[in-house]
PDB file of N, CA and C in Angstrom:
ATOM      1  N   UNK A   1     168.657 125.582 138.138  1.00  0.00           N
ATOM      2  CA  UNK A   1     168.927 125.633 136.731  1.00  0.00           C
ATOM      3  C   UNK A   1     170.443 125.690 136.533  1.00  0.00           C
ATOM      4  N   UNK A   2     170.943 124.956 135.283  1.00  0.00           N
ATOM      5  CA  UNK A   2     172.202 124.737 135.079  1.00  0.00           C
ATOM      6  C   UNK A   2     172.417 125.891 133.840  1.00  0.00           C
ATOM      7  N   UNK A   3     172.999 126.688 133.893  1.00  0.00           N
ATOM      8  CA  UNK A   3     173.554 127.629 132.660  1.00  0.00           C
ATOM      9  C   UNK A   3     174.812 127.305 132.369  1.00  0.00           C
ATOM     10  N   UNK A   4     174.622 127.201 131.027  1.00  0.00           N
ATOM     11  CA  UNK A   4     175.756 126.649 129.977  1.00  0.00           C
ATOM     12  C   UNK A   4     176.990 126.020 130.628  1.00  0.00           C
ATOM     13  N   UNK A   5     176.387 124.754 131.152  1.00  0.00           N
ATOM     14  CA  UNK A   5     177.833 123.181 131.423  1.00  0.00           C
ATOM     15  C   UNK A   5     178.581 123.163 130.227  1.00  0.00           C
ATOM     16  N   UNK A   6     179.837 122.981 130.593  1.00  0.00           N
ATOM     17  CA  UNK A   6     180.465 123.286 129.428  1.00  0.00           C
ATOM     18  C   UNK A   6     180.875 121.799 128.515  1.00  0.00           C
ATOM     19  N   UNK A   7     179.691 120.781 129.165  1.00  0.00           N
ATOM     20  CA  UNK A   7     179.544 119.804 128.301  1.00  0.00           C
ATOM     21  C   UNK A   7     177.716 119.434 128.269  1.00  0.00           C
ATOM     22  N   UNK A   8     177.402 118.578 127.729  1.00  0.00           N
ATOM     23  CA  UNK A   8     175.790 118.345 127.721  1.00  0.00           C
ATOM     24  C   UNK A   8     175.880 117.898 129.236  1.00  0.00           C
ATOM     25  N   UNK A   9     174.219 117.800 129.677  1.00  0.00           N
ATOM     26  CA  UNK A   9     173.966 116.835 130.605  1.00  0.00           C
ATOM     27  C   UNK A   9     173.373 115.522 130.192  1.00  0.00           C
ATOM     28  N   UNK A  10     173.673 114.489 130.851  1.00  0.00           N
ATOM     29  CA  UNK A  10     172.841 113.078 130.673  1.00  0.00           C
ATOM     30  C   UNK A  10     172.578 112.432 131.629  1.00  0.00           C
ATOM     31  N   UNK A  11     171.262 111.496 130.844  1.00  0.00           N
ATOM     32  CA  UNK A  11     170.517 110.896 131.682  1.00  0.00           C
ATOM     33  C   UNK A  11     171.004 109.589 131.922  1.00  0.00           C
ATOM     34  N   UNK A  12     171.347 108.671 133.069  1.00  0.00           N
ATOM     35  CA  UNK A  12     171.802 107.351 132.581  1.00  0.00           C
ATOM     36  C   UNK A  12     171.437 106.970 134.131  1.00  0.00           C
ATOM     37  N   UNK A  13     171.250 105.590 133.943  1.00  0.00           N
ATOM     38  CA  UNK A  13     170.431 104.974 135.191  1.00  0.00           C
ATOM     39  C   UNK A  13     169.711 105.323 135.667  1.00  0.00           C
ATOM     40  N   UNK A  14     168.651 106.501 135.134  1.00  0.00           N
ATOM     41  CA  UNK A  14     167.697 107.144 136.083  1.00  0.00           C
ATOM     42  C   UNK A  14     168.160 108.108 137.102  1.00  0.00           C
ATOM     43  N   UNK A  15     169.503 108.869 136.386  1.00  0.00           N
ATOM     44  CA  UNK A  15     169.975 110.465 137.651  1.00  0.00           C
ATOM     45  C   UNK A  15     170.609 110.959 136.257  1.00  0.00           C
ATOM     46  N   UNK A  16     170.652 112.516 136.701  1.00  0.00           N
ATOM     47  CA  UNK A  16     171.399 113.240 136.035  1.00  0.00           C
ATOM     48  C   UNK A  16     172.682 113.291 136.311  1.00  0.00           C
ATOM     49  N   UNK A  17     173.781 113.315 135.411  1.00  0.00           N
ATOM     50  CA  UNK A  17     174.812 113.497 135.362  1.00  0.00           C
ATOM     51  C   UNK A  17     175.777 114.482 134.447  1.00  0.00           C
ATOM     52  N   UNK A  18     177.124 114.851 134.699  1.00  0.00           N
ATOM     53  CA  UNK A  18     177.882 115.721 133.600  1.00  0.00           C
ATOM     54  C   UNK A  18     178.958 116.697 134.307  1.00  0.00           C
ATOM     55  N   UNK A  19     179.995 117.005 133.556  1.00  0.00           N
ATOM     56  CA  UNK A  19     181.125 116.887 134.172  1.00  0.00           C
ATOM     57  C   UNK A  19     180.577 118.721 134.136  1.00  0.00           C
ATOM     58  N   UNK A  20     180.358 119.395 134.952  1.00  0.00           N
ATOM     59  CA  UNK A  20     179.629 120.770 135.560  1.00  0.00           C
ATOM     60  C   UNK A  20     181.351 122.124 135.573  1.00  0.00           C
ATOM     61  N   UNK A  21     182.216 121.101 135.808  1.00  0.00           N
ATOM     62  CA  UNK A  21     183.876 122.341 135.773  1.00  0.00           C
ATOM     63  C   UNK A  21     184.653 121.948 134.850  1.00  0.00           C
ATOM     64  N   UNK A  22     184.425 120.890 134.306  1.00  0.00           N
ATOM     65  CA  UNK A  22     185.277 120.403 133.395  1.00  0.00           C
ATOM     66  C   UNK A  22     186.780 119.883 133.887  1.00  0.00           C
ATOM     67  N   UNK A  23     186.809 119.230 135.129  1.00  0.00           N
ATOM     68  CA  UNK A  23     187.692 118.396 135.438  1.00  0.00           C
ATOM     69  C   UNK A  23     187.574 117.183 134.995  1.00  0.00           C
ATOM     70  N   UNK A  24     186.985 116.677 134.467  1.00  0.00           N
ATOM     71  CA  UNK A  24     187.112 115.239 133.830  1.00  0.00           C
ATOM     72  C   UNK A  24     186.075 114.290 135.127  1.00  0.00           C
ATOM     73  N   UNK A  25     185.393 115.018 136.032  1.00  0.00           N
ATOM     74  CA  UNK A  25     184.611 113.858 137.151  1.00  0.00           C
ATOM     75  C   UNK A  25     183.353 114.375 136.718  1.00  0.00           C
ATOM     76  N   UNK A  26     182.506 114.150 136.519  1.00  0.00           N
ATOM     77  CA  UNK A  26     181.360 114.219 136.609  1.00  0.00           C
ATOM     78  C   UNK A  26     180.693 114.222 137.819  1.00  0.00           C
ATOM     79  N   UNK A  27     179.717 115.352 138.078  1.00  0.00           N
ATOM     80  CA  UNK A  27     178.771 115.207 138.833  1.00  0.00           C
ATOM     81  C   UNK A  27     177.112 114.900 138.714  1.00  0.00           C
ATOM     82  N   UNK A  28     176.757 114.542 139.816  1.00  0.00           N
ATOM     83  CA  UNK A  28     175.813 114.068 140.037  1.00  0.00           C
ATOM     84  C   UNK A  28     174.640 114.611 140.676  1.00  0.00           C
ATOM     85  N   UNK A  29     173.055 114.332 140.471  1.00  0.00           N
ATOM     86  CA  UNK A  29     172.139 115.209 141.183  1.00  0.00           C
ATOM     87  C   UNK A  29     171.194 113.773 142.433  1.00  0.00           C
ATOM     88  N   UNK A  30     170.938 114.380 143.203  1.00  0.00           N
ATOM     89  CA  UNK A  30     169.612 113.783 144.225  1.00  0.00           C
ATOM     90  C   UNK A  30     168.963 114.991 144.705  1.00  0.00           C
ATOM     91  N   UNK A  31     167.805 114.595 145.295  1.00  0.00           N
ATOM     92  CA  UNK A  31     167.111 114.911 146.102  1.00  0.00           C
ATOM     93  C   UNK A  31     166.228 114.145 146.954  1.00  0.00           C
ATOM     94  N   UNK A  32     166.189 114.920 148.284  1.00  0.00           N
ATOM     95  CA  UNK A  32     165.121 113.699 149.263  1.00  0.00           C
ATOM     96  C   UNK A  32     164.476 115.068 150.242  1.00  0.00           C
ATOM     97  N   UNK A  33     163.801 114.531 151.292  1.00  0.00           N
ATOM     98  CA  UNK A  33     163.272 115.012 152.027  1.00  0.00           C
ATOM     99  C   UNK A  33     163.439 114.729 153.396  1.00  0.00           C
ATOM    100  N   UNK A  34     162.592 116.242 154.049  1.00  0.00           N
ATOM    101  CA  UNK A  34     162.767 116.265 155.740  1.00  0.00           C
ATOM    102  C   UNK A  34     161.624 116.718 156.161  1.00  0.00           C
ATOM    103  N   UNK A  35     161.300 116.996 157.435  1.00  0.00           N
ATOM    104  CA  UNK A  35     160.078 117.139 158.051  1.00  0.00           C
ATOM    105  C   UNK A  35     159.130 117.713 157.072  1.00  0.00           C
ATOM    106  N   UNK A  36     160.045 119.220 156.656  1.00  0.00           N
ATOM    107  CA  UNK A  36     159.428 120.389 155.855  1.00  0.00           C
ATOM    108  C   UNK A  36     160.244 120.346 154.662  1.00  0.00           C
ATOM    109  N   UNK A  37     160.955 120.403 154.452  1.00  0.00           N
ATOM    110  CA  UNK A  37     161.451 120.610 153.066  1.00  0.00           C
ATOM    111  C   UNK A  37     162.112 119.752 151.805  1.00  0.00           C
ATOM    112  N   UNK A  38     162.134 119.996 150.807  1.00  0.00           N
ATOM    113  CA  UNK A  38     163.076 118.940 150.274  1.00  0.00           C
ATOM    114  C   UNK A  38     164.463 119.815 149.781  1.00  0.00           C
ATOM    115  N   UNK A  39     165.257 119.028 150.107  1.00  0.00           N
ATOM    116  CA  UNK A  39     166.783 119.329 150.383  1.00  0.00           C
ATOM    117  C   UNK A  39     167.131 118.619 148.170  1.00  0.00           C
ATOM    118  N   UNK A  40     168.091 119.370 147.735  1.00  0.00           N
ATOM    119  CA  UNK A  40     168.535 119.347 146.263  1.00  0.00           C
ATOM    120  C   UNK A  40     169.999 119.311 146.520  1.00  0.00           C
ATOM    121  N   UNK A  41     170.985 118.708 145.849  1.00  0.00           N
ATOM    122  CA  UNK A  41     172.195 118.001 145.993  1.00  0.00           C
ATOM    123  C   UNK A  41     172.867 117.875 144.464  1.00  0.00           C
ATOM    124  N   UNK A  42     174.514 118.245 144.505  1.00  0.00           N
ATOM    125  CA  UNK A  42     174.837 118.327 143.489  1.00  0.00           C
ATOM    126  C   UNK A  42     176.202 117.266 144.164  1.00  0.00           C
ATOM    127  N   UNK A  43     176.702 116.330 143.709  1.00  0.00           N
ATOM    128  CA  UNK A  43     177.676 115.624 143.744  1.00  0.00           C
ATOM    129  C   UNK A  43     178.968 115.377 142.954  1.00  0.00           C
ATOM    130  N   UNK A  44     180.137 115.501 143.423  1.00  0.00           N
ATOM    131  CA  UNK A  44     180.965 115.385 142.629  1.00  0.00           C
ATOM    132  C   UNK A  44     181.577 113.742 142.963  1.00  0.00           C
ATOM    133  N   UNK A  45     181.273 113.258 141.746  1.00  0.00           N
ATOM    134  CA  UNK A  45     181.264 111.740 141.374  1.00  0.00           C
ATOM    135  C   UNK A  45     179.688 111.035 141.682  1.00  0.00           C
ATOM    136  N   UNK A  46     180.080 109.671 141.590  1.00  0.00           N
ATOM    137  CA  UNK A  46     178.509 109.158 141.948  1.00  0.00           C
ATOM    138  C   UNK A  46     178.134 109.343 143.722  1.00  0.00           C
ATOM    139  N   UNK A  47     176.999 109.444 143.808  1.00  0.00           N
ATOM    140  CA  UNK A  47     176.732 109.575 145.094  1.00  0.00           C
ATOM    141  C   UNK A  47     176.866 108.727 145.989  1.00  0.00           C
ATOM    142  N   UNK A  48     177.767 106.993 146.059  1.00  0.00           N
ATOM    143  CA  UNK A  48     177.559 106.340 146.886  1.00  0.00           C
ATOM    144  C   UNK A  48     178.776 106.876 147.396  1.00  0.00           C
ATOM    145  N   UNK A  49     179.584 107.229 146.534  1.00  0.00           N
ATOM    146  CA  UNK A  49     181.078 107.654 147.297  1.00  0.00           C
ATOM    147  C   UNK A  49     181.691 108.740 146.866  1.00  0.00           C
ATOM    148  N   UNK A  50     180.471 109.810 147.015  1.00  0.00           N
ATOM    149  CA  UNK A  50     180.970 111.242 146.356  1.00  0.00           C
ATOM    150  C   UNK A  50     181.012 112.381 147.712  1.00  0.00           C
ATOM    151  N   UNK A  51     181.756 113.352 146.759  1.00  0.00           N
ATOM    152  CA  UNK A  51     181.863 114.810 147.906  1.00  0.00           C
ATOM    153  C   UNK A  51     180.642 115.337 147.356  1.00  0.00           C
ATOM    154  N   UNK A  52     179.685 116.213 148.672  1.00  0.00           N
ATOM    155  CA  UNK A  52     178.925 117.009 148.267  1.00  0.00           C
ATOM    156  C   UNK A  52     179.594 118.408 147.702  1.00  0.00           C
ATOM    157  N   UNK A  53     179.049 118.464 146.571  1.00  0.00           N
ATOM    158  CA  UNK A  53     179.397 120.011 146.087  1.00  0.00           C
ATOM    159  C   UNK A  53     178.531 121.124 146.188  1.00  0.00           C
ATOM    160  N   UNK A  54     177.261 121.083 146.150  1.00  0.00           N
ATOM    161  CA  UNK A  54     176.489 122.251 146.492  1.00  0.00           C
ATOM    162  C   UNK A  54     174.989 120.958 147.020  1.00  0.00           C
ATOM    163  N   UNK A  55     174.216 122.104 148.069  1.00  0.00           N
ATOM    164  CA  UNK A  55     173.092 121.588 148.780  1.00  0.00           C
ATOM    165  C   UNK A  55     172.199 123.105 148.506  1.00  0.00           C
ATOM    166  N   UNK A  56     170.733 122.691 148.276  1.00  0.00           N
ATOM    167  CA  UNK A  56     169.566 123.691 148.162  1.00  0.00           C
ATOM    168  C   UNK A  56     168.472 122.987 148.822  1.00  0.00           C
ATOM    169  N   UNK A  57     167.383 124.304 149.520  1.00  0.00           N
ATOM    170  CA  UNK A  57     166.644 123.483 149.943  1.00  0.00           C
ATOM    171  C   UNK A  57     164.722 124.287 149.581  1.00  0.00           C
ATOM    172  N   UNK A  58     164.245 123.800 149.387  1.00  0.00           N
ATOM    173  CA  UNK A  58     162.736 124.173 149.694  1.00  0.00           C
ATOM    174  C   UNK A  58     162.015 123.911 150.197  1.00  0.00           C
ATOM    175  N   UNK A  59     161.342 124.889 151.310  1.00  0.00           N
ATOM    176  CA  UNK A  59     160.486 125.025 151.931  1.00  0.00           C
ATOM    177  C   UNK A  59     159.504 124.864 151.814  1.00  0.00           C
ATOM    178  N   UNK A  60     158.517 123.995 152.225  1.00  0.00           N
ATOM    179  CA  UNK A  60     157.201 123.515 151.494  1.00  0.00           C
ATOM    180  C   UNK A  60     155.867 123.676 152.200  1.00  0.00           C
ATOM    181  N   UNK A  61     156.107 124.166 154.039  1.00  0.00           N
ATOM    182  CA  UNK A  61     155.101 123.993 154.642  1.00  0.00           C
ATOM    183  C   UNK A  61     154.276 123.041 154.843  1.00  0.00           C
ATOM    184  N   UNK A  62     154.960 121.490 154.635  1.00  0.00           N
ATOM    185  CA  UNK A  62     153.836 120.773 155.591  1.00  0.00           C
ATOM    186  C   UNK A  62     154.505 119.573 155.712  1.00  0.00           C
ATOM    187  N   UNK A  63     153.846 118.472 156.595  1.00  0.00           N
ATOM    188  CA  UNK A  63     154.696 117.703 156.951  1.00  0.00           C
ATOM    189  C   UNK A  63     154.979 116.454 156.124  1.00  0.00           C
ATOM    190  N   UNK A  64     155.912 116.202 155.405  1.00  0.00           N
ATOM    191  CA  UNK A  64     156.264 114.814 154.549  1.00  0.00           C
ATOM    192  C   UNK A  64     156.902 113.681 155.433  1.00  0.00           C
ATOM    193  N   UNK A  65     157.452 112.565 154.784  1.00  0.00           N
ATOM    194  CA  UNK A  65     157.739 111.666 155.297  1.00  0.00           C
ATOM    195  C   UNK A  65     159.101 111.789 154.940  1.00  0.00           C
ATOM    196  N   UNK A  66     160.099 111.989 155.899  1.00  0.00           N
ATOM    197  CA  UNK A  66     161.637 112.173 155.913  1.00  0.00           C
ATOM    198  C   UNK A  66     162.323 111.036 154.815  1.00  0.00           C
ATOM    199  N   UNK A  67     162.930 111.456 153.761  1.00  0.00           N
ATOM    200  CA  UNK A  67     163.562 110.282 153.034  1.00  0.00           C
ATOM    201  C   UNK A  67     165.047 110.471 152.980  1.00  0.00           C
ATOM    202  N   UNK A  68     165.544 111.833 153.462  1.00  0.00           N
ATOM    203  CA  UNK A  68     167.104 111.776 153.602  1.00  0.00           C
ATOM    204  C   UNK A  68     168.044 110.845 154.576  1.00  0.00           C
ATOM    205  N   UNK A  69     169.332 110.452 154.221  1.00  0.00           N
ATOM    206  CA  UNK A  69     169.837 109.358 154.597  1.00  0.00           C
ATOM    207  C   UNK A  69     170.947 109.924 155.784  1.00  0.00           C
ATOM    208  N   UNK A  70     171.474 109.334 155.938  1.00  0.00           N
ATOM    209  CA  UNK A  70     173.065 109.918 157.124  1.00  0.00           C
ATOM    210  C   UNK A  70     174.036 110.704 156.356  1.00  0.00           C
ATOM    211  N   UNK A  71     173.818 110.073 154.941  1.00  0.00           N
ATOM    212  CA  UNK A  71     174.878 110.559 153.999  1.00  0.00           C
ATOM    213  C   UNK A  71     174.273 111.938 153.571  1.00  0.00           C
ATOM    214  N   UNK A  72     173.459 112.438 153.664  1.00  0.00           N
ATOM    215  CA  UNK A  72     172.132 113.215 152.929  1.00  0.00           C
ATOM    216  C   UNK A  72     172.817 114.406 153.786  1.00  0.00           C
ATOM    217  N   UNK A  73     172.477 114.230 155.321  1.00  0.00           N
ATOM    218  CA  UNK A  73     172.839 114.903 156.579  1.00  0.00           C
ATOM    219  C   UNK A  73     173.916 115.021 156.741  1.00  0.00           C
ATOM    220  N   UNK A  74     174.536 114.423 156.804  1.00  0.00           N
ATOM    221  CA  UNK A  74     176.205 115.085 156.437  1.00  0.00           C
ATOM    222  C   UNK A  74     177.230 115.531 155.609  1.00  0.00           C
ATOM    223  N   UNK A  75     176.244 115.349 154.329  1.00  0.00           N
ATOM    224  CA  UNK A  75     176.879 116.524 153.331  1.00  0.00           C
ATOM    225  C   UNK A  75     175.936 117.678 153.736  1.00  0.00           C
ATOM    226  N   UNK A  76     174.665 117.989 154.295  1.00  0.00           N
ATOM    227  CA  UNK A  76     174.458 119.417 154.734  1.00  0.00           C
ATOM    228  C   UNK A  76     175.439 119.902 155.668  1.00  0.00           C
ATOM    229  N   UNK A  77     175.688 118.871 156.837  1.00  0.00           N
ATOM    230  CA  UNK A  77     176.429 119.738 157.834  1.00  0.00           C
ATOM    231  C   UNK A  77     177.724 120.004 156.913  1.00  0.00           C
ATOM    232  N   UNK A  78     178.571 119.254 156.537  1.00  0.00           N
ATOM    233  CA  UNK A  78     179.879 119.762 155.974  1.00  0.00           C
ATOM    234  C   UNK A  78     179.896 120.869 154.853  1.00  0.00           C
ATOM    235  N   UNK A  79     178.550 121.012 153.816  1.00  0.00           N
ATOM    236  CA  UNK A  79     178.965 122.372 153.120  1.00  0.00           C
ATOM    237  C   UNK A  79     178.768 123.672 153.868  1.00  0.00           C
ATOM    238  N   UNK A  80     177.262 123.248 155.138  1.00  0.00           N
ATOM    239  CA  UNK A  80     177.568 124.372 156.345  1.00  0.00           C
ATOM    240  C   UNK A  80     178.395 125.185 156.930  1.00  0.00           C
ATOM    241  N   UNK A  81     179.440 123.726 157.421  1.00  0.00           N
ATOM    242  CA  UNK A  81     180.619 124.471 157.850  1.00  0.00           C
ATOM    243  C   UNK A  81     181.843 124.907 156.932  1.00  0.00           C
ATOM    244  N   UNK A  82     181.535 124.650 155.705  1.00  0.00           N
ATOM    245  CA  UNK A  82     182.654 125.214 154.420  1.00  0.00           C
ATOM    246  C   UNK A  82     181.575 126.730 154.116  1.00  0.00           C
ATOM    247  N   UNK A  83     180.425 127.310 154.768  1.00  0.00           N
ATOM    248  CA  UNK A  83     179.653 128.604 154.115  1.00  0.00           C
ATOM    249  C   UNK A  83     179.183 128.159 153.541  1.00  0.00           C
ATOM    250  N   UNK A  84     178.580 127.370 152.632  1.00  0.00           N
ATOM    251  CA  UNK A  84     178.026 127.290 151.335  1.00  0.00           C
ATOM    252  C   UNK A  84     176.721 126.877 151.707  1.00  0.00           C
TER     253      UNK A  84
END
């Protein structure tokens, strides 16, 4: 849940978007999946050529069909190694 962005959010091309700090970039949302869980993603800019800014994940208990990408996996490892 997003509490009070200090602009709206919008919908456009089918993802959420909205500038979340008010630097003037907008971020961006995905989500995909892994063995067990599905992994939630907040992007700063569009996601083909964005920094990950925050990663969440849920635990679901059973086995899905993996849809996360290289890019998916290495914004987990890198907010890992930033703590987050």
């Amino acid at each position: 849940m997003i509490l009070d962005p200090p602009a709206p959010l919008a919908v456009r091309d089918g993802r959420v978007e909205g500038d979340l700090d008010g630097d003037g970039t907008k971020e961006t949302f995905s989500a995909c999946t892994s063995a067990e869980n599905v992994h939630f993603f907040a992007w700063r800019g569009l996601r083909a050529q964005a920094q990950p800014r925050w990663h969440g994940n849920y635990y679901v208990a059973y086995d899905m069909v993996p849809s996360c990408t290289d890019q998916d996996v290495a914004a987990i490892v890198a907010l890992k190694k930033k703590g987050q």
